[in-house]
Protein backbone atom coordinates (compact mmCIF):
# COMPACT_ATOMS: atom_id res chain seq x y z
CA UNK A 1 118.38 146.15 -28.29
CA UNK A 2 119.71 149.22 -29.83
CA UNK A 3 122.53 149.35 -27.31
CA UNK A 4 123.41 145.37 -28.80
CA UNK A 5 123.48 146.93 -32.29
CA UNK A 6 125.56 149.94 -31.69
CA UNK A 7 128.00 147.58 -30.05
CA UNK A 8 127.47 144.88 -33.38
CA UNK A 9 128.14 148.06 -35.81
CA UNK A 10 131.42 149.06 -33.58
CA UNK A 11 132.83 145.70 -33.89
CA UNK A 12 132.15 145.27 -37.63
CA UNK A 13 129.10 143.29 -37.44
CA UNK A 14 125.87 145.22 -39.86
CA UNK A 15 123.22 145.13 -37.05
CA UNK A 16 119.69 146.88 -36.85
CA UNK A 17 116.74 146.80 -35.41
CA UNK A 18 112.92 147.26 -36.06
CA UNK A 19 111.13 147.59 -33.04
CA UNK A 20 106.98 146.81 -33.42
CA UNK A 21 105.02 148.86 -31.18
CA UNK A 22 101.30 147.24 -32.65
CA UNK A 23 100.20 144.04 -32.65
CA UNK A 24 96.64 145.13 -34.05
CA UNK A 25 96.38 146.16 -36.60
CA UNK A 26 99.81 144.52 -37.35
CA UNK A 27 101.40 146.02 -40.48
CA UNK A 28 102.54 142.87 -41.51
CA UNK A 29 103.32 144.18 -45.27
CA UNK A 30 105.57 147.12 -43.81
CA UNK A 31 107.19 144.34 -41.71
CA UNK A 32 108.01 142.24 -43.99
CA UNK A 33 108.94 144.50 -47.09
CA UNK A 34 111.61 146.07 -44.12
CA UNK A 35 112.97 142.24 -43.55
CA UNK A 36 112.95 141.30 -46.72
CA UNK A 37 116.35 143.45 -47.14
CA UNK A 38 117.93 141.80 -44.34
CA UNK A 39 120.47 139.03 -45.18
CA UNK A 40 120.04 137.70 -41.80
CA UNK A 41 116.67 138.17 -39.91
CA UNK A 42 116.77 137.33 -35.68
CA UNK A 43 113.64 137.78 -33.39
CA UNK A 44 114.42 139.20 -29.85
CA UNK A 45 111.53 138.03 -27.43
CA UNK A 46 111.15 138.71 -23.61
CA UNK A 47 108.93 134.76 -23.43
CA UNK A 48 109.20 131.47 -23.20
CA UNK A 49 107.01 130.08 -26.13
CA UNK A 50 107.87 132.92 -28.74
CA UNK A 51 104.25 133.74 -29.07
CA UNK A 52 105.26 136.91 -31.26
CA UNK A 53 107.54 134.91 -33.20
CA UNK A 54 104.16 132.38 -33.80
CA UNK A 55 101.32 135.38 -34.07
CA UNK A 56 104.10 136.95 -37.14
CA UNK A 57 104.00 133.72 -38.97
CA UNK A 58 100.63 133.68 -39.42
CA UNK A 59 99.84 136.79 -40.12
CA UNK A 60 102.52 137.37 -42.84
CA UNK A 61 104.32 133.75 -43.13
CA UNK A 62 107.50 135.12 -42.30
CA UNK A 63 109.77 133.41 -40.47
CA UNK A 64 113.25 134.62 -39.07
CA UNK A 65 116.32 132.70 -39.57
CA UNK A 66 116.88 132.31 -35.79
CA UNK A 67 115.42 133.45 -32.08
CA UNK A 68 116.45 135.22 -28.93
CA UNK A 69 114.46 134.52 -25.80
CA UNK A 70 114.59 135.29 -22.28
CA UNK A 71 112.16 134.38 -20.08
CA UNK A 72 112.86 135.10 -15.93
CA UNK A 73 111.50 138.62 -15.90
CA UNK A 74 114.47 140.50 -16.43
CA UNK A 75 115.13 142.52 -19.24
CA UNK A 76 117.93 141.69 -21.57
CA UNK A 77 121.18 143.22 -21.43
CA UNK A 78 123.07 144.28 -24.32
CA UNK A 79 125.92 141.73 -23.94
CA UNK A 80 123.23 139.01 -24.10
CA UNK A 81 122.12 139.83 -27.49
CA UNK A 82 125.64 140.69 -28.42
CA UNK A 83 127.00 136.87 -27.58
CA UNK A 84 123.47 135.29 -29.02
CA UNK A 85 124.15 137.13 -32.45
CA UNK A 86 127.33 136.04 -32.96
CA UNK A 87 126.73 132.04 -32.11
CA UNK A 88 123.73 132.05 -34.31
CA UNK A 89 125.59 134.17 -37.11
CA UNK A 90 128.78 131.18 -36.08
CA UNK A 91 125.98 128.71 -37.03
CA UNK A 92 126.34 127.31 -33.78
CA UNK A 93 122.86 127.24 -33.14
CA UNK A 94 119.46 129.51 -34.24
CA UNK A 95 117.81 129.38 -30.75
CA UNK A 96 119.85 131.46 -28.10
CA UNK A 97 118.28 131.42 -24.32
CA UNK A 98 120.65 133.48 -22.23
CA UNK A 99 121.37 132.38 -18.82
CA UNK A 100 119.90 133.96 -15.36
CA UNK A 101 122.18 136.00 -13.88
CA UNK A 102 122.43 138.33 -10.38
CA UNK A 103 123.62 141.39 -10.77
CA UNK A 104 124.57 142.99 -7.60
């Protein structure tokens, strides 16, 4: 994810990221006093149902403007948060599920 936002920042896009290491005790005011400042807010999840994405709305009611999930047991590669950012920040959609794809 950092890799995504260095290449965001280099191609004029503001990008950051907070990465949460704790689900208990979640420090859900931290969390969301650091979002708060965000114009744009966009969860990256490695699952299907976007259980964090659910267990952060209840704790805090916070809920980010859009979602990136993957979900075949690879990691994500930086170009695949790159290209999800900039349809959801296009408005072309707030859900981005990036394709399977071999890399050989």
């Amino acid at each position: 994810i950092q890799e995504a936002a260095e290449i965001l920042n280099g191609q004029g896009i503001p990008a950051n990221h907070l990465q949460i290491r704790w689900l208990v005790p979640l420090k859900g005011d931290a969390i969301v006093e650091t979002l708060k400042g965000c114009r744009q807010t966009i969860l990256v999840e490695n699952n299907y149902s976007g259980q964090f994405a659910r267990y952060l709305r209840s704790e805090t009611s916070y809920v980010p403007d859009g979602y990136i999930r993957k979900y075949d047991g690879e990691p994500f590669m930086p170009h695949h948060i790159v290209e999800a950012v900039k349809e959801q920040l296009a408005g072309k959609t707030n859900l981005s599920v990036p394709m399977h794809e071999i890399m050989v």
